[in-house]
PDB file of N, CA and C in Angstrom:
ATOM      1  N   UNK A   1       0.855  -1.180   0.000  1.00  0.00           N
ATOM      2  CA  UNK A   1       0.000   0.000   0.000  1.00  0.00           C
ATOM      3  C   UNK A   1       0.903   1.246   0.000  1.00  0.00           C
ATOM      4  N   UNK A   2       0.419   2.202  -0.753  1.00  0.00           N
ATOM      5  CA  UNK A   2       1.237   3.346  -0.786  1.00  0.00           C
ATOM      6  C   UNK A   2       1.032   4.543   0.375  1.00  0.00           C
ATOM      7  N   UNK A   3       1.558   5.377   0.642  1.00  0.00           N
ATOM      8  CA  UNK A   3       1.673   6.093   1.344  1.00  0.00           C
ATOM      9  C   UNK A   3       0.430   7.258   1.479  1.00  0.00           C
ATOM     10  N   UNK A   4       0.149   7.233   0.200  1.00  0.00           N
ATOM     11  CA  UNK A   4      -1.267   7.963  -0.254  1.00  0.00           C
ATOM     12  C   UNK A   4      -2.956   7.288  -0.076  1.00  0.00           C
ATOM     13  N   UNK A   5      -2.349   5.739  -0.624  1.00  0.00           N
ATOM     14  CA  UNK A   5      -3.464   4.730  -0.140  1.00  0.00           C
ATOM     15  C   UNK A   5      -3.313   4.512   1.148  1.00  0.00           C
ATOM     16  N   UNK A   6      -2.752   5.130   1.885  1.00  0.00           N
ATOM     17  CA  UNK A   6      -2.318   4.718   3.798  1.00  0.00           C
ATOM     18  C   UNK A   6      -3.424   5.514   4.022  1.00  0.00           C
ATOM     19  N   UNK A   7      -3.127   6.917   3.810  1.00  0.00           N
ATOM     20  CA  UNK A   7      -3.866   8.459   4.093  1.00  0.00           C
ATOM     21  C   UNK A   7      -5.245   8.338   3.863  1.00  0.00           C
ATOM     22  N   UNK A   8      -5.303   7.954   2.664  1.00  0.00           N
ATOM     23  CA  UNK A   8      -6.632   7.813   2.477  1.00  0.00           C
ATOM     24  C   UNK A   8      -7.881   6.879   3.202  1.00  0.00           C
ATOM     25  N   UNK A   9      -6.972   5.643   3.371  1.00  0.00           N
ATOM     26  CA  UNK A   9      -7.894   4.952   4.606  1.00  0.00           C
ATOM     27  C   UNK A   9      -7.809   5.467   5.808  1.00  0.00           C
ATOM     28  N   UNK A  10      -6.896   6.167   5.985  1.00  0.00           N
ATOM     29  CA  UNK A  10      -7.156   7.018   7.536  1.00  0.00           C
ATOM     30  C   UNK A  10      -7.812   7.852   7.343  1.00  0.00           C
ATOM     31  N   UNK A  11      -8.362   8.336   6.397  1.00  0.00           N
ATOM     32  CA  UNK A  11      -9.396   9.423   6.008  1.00  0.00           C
ATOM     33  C   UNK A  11     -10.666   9.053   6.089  1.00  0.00           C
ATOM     34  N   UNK A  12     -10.883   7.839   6.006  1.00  0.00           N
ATOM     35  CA  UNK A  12     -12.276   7.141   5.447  1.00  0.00           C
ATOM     36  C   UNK A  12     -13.185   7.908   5.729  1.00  0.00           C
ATOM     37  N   UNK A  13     -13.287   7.462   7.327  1.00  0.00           N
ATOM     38  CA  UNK A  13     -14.367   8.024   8.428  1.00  0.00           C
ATOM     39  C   UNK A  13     -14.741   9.685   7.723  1.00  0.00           C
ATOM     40  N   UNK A  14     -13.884  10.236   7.860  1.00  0.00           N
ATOM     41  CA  UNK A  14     -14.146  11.887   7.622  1.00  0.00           C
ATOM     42  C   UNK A  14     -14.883  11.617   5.880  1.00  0.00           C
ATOM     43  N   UNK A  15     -14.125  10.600   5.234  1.00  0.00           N
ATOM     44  CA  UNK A  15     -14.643  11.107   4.049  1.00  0.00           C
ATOM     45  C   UNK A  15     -16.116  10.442   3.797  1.00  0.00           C
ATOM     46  N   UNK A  16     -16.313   9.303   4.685  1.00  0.00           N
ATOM     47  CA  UNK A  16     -17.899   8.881   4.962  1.00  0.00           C
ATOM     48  C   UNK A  16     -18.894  10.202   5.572  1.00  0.00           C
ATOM     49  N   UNK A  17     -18.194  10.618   6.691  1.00  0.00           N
ATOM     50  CA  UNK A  17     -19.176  12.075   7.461  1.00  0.00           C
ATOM     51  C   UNK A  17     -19.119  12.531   6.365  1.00  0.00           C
ATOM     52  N   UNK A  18     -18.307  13.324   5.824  1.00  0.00           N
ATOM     53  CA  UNK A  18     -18.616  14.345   4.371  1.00  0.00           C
ATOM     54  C   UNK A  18     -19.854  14.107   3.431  1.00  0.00           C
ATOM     55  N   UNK A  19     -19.672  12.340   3.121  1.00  0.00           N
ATOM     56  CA  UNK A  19     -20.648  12.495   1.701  1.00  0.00           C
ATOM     57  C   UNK A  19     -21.925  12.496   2.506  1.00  0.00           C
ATOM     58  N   UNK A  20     -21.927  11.592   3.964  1.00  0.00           N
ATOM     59  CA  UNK A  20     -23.262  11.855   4.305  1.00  0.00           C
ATOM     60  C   UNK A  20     -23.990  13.167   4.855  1.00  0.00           C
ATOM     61  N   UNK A  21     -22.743  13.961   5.100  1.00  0.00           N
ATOM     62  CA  UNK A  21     -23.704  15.273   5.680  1.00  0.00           C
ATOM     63  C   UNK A  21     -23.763  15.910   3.322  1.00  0.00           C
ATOM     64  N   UNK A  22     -23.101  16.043   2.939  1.00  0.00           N
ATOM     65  CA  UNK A  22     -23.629  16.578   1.649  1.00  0.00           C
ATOM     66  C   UNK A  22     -24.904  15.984   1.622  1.00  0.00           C
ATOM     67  N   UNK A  23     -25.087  15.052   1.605  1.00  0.00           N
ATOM     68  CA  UNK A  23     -26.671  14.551   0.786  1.00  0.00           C
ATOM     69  C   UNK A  23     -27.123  14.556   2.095  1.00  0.00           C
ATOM     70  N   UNK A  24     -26.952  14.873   3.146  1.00  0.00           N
ATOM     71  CA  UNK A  24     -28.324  15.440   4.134  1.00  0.00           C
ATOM     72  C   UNK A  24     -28.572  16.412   4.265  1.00  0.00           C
ATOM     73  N   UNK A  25     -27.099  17.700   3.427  1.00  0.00           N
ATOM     74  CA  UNK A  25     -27.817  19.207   3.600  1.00  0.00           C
ATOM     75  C   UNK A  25     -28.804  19.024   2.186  1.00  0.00           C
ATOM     76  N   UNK A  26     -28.136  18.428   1.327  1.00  0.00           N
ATOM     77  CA  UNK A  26     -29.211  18.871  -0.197  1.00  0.00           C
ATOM     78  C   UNK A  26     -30.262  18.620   0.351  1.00  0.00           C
ATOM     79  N   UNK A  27     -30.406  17.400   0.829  1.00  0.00           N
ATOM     80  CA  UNK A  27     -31.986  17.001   1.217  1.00  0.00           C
ATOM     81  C   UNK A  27     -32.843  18.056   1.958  1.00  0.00           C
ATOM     82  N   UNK A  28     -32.223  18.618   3.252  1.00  0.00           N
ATOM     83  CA  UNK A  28     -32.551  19.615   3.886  1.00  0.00           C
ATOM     84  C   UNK A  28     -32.833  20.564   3.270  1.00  0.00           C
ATOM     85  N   UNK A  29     -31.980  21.011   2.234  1.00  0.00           N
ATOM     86  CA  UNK A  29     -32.373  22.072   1.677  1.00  0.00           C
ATOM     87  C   UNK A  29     -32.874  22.233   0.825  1.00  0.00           C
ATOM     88  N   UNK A  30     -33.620  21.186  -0.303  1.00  0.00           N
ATOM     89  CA  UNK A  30     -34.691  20.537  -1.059  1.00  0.00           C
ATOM     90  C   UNK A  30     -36.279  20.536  -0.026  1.00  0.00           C
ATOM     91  N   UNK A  31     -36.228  20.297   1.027  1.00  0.00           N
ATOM     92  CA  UNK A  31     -37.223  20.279   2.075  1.00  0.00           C
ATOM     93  C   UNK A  31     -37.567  21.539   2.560  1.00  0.00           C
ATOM     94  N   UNK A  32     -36.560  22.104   2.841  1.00  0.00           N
ATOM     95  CA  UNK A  32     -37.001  23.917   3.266  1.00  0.00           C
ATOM     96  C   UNK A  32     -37.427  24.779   2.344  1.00  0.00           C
ATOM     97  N   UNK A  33     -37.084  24.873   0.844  1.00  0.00           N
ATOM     98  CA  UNK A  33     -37.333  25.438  -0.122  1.00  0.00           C
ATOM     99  C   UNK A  33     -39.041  25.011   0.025  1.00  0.00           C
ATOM    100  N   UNK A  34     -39.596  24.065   0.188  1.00  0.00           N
ATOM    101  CA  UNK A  34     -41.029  23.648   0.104  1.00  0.00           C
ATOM    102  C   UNK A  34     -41.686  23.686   1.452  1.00  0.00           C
ATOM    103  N   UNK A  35     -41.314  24.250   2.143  1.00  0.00           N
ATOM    104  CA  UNK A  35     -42.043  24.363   3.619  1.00  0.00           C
ATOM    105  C   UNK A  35     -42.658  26.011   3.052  1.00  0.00           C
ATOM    106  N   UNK A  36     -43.964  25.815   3.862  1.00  0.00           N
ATOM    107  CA  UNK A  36     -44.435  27.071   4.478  1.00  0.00           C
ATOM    108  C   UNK A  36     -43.564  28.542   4.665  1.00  0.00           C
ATOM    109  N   UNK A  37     -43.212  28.415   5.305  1.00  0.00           N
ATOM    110  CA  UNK A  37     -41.669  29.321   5.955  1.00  0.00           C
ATOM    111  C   UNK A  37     -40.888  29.587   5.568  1.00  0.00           C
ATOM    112  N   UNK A  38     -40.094  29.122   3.887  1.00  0.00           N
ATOM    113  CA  UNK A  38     -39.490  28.967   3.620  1.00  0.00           C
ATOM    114  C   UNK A  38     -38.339  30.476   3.732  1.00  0.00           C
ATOM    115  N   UNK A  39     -39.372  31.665   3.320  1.00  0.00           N
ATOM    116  CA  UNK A  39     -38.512  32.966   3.758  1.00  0.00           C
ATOM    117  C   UNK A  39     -38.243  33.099   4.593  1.00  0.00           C
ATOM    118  N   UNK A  40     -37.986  32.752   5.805  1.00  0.00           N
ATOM    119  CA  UNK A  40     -37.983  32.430   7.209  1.00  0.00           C
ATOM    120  C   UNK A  40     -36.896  31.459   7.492  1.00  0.00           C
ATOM    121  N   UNK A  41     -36.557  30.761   6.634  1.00  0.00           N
ATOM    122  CA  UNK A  41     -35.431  29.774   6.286  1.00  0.00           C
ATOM    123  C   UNK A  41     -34.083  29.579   5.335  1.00  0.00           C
ATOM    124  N   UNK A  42     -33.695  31.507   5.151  1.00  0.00           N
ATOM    125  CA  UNK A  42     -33.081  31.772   4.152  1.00  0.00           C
ATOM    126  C   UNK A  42     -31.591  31.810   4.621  1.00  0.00           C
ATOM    127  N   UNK A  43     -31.522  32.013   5.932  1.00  0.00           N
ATOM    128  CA  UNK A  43     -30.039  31.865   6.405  1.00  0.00           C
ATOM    129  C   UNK A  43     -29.800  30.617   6.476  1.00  0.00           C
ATOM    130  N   UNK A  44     -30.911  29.490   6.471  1.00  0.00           N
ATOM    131  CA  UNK A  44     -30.489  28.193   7.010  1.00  0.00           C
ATOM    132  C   UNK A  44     -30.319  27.360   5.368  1.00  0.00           C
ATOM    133  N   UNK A  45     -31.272  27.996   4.854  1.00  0.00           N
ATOM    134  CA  UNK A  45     -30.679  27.555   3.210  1.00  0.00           C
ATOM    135  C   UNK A  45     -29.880  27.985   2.877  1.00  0.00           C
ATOM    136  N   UNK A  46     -29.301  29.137   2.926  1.00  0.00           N
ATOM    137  CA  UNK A  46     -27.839  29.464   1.973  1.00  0.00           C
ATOM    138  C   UNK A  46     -26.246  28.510   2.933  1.00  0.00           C
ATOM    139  N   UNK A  47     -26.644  28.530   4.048  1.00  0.00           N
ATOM    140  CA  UNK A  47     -26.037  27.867   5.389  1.00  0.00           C
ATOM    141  C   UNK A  47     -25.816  26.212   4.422  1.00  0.00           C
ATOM    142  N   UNK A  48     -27.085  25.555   4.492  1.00  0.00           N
ATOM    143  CA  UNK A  48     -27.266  24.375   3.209  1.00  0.00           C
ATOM    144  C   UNK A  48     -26.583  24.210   2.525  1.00  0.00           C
ATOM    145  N   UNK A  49     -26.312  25.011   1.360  1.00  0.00           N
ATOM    146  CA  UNK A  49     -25.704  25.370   0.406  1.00  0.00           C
ATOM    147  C   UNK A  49     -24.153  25.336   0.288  1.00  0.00           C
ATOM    148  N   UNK A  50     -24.178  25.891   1.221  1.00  0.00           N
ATOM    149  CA  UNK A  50     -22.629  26.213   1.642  1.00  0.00           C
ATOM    150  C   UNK A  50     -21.822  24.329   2.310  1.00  0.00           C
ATOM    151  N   UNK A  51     -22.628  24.596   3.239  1.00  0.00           N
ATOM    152  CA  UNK A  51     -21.844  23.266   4.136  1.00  0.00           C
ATOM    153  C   UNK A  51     -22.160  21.870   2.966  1.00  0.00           C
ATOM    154  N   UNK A  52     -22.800  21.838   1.816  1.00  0.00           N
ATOM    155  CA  UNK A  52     -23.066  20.951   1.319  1.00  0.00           C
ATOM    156  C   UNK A  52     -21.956  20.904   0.053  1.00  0.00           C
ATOM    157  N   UNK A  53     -21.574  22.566  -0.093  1.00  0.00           N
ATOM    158  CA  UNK A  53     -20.286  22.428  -1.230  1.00  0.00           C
ATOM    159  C   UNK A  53     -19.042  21.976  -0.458  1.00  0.00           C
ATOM    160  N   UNK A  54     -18.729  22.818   0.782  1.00  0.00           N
ATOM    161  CA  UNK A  54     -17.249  22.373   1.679  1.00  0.00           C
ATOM    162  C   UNK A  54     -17.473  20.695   1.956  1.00  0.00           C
ATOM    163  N   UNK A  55     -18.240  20.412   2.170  1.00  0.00           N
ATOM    164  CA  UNK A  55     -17.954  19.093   2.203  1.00  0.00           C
ATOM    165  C   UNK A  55     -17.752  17.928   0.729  1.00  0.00           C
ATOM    166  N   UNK A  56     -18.397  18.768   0.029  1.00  0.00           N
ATOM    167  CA  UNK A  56     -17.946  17.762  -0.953  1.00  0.00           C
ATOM    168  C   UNK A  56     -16.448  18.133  -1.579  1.00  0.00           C
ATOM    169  N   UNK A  57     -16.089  19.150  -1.147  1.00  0.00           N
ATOM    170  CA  UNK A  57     -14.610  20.103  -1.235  1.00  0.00           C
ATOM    171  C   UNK A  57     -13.229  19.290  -0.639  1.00  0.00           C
ATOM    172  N   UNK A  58     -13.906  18.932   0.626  1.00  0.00           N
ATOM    173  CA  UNK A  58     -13.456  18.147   1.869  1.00  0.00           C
ATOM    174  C   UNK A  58     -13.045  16.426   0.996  1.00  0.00           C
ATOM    175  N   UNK A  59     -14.645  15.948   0.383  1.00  0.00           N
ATOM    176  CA  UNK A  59     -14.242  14.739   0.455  1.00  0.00           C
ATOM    177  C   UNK A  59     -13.197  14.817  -1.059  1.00  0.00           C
ATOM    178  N   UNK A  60     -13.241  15.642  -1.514  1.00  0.00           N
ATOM    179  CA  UNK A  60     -12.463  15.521  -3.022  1.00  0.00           C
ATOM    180  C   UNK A  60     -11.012  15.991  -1.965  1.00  0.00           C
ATOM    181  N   UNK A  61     -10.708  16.758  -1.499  1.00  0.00           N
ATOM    182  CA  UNK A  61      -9.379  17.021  -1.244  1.00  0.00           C
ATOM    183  C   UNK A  61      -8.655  15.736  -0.619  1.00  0.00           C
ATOM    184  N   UNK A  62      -9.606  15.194   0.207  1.00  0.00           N
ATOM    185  CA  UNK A  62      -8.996  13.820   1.060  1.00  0.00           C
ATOM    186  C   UNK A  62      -8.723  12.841   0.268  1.00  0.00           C
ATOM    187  N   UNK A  63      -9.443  12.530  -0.614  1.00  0.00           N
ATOM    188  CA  UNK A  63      -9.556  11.442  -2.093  1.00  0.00           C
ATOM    189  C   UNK A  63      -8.411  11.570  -2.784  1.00  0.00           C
ATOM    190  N   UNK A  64      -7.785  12.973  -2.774  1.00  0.00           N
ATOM    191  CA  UNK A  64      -6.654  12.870  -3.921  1.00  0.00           C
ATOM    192  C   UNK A  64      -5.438  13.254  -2.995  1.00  0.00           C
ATOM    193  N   UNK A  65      -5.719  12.512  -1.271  1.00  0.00           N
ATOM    194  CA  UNK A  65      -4.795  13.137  -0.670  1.00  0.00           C
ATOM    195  C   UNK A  65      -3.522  14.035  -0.489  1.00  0.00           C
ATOM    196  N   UNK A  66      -4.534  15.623  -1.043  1.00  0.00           N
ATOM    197  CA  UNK A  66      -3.649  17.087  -0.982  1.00  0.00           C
ATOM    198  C   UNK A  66      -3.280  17.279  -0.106  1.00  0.00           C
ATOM    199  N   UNK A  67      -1.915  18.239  -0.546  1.00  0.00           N
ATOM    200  CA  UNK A  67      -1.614  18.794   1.362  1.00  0.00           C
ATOM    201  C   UNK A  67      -2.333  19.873   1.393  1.00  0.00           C
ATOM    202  N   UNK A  68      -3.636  20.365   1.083  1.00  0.00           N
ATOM    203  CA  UNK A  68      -4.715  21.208   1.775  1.00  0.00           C
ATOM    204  C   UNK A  68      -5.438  20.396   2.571  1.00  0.00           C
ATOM    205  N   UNK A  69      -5.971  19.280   2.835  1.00  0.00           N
ATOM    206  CA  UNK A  69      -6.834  18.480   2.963  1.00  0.00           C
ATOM    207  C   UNK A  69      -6.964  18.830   4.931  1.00  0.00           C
ATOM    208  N   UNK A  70      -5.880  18.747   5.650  1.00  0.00           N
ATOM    209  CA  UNK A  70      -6.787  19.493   6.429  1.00  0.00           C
ATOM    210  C   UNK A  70      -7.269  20.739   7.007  1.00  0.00           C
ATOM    211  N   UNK A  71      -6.917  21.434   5.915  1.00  0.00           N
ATOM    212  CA  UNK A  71      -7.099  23.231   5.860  1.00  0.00           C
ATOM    213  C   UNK A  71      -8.716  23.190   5.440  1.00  0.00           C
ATOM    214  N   UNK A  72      -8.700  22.516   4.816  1.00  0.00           N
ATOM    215  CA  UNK A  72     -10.282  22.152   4.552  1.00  0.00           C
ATOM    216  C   UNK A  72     -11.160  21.264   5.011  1.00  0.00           C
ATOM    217  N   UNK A  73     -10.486  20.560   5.687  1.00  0.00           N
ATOM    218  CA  UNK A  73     -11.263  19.633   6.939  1.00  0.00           C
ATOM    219  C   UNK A  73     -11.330  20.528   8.238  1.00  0.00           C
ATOM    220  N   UNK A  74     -10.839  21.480   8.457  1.00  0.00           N
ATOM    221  CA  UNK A  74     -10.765  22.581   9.348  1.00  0.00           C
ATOM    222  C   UNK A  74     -11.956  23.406   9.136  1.00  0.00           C
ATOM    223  N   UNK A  75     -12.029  24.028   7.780  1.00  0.00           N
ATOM    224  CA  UNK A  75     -13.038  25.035   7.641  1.00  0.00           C
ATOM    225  C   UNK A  75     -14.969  23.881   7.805  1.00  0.00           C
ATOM    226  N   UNK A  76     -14.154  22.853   6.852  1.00  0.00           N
ATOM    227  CA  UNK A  76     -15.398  21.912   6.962  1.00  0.00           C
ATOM    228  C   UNK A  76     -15.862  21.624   8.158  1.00  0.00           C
ATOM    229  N   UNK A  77     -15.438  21.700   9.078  1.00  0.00           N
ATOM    230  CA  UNK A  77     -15.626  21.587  10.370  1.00  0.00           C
ATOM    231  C   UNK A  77     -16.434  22.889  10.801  1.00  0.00           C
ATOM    232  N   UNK A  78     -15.836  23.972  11.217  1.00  0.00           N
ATOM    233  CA  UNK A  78     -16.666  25.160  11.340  1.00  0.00           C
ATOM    234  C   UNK A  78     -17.771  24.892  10.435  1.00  0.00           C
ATOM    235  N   UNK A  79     -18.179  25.273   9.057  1.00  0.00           N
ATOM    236  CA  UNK A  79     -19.599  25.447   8.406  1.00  0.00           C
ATOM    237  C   UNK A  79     -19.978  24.437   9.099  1.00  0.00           C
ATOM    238  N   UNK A  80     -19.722  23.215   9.119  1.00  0.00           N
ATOM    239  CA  UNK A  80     -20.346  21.867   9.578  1.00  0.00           C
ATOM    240  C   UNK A  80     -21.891  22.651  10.970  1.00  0.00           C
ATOM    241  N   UNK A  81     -20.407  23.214  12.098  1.00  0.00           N
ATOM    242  CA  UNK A  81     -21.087  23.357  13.424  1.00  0.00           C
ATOM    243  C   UNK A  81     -22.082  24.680  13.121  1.00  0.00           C
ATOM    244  N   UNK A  82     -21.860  25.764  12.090  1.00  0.00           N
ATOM    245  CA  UNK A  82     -22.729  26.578  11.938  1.00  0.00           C
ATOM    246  C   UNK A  82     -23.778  26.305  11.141  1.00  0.00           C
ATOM    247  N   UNK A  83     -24.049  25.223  10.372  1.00  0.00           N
ATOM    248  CA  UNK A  83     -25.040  24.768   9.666  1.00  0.00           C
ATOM    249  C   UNK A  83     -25.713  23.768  10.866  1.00  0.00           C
ATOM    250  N   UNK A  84     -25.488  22.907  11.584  1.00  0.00           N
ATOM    251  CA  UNK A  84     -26.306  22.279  12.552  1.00  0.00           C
ATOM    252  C   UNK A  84     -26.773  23.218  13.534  1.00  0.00           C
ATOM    253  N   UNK A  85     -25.873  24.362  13.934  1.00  0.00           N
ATOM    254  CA  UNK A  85     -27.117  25.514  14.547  1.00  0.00           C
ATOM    255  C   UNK A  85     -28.092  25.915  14.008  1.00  0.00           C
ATOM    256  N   UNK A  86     -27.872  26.601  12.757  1.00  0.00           N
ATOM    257  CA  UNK A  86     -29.302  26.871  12.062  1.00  0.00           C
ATOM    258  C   UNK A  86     -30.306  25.884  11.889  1.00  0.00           C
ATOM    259  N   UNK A  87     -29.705  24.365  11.489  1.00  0.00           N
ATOM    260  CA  UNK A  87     -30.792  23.941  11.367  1.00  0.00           C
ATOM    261  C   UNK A  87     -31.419  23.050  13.067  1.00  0.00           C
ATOM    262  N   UNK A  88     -31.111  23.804  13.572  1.00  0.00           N
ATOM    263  CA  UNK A  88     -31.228  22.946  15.022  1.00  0.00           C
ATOM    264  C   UNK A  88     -32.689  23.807  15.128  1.00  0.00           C
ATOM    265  N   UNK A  89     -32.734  25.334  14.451  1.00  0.00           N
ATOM    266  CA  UNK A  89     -33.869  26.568  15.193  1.00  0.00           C
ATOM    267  C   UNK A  89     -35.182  25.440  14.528  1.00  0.00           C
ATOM    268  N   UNK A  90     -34.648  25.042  13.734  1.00  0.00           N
ATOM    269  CA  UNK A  90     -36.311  24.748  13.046  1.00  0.00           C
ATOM    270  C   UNK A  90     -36.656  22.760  13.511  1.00  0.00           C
ATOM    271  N   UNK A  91     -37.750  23.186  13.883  1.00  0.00           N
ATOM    272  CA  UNK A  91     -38.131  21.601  14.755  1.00  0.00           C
ATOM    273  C   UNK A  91     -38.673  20.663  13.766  1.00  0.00           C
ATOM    274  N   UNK A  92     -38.546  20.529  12.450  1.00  0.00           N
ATOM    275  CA  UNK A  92     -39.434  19.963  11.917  1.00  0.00           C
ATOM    276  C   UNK A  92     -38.190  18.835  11.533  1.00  0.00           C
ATOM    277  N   UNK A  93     -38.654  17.488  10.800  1.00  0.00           N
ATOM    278  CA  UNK A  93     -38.028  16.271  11.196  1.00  0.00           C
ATOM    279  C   UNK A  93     -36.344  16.313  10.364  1.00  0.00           C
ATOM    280  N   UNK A  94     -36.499  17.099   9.316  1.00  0.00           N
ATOM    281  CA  UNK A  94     -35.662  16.851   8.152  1.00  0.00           C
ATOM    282  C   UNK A  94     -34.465  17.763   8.869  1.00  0.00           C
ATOM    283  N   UNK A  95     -34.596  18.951   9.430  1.00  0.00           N
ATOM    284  CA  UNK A  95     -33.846  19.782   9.835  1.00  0.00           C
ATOM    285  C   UNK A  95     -32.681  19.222  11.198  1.00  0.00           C
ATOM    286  N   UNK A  96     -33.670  18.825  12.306  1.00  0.00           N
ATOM    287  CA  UNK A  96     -33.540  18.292  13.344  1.00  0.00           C
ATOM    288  C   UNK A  96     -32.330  16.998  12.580  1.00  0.00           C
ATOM    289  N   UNK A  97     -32.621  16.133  11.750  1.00  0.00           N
ATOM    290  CA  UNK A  97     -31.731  15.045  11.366  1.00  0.00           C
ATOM    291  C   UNK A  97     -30.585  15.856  10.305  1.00  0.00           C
ATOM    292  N   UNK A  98     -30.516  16.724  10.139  1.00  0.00           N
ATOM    293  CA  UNK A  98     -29.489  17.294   9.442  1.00  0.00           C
ATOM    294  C   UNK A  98     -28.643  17.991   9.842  1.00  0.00           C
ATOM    295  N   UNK A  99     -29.133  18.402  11.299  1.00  0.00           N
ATOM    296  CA  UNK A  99     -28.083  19.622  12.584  1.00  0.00           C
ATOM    297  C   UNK A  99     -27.410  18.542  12.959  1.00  0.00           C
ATOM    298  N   UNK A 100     -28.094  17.001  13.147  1.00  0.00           N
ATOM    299  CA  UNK A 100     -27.313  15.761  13.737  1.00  0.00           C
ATOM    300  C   UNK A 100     -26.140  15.314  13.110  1.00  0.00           C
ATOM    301  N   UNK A 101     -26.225  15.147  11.747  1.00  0.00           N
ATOM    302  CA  UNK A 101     -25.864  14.849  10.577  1.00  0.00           C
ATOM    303  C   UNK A 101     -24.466  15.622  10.655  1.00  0.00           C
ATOM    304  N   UNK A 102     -24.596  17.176  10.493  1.00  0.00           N
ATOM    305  CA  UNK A 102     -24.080  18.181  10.599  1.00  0.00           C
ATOM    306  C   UNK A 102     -22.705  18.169  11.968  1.00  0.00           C
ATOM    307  N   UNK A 103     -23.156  17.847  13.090  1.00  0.00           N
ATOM    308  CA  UNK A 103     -22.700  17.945  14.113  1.00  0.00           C
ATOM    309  C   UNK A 103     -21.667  16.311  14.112  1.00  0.00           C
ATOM    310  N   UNK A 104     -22.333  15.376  13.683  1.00  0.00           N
ATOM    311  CA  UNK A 104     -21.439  14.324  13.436  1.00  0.00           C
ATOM    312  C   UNK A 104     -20.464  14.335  12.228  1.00  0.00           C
ATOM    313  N   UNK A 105     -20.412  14.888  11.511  1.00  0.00           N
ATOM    314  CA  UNK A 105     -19.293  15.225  10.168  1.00  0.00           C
ATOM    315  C   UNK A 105     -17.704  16.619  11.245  1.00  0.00           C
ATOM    316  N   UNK A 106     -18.531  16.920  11.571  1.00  0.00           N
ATOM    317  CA  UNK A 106     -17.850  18.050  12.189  1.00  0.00           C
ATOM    318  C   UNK A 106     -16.796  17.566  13.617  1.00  0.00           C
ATOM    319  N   UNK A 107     -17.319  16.432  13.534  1.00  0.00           N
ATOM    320  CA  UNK A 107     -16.609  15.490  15.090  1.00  0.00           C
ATOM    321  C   UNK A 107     -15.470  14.670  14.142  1.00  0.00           C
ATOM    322  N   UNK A 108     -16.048  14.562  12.977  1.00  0.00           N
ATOM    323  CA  UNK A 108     -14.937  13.423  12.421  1.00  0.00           C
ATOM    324  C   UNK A 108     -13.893  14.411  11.573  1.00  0.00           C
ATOM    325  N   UNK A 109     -14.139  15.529  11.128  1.00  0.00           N
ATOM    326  CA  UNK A 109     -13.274  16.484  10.433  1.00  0.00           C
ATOM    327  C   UNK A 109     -12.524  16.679  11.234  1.00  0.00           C
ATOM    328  N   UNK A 110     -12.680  17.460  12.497  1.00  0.00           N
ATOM    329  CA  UNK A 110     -12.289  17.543  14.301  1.00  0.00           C
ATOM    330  C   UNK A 110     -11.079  16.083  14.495  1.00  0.00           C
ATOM    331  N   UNK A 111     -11.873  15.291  13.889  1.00  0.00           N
ATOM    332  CA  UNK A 111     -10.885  14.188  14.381  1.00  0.00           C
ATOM    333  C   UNK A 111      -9.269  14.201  13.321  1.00  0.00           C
ATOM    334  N   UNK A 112      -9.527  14.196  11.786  1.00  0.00           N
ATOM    335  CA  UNK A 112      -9.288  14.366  10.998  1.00  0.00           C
ATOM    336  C   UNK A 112      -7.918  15.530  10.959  1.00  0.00           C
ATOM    337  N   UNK A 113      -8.082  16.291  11.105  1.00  0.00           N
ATOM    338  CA  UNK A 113      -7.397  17.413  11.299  1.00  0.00           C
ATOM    339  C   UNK A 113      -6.059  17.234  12.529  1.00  0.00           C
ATOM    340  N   UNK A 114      -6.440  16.627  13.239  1.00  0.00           N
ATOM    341  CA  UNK A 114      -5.488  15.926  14.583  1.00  0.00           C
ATOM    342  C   UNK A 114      -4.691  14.702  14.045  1.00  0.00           C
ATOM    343  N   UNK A 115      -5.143  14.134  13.132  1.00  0.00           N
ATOM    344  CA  UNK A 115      -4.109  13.608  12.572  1.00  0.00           C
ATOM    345  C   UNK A 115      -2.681  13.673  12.029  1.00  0.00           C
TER     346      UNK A 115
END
């Protein structure tokens, strides 16, 4: 195994949190666009938006193990924890599982970065 294929399985975890918080902000933010409220939900959608590109930023940098990878597992981390606040305000089911989502990607980037 190479030195790059080493990295990369020590990456896994982070690069599993990544793809799953991406496809739980799209989802989230496919779901808020159609709520009631939705103007009411514009910091937490662009918030969406955001933490759903850094992470897929995240899992491409780890994949081709760059030496940015944890400069961006760093930032991925922050949006991570500011996107599970926003979506923590709103109680409805999709949100609530996406601050979770959110907050667990952000533990493994956290971890990631200490490497």
């Amino acid at each position: 195994m190479t030195a790059t294929q080493t990295n990369i399985t020590r990456y896994q975890a982070c690069i599993d949190a990544c793809q799953k918080c991406l496809q739980a902000c799209n989802e989230c933010f496919n779901s808020c666009l159609h709520e009631p409220d939705a103007q009411a939900r514009e910091k937490c959608i662009k918030m969406l938006r955001l933490c759903a590109d850094v992470c897929n930023l995240a899992v491409q940098t780890m994949s081709m193990d760059h030496t940015e990878s944890k400069y961006i597992c760093n930032v991925c981390r922050t949006i991570c924890d500011a996107c599970a606040t926003e979506c923590s305000m709103f109680k409805d089911k999709h949100c609530q599982q996406c601050a979770d989502i959110c907050h667990q990607c952000a533990n493994e980037c956290a971890n990631m970065v200490q490497m």
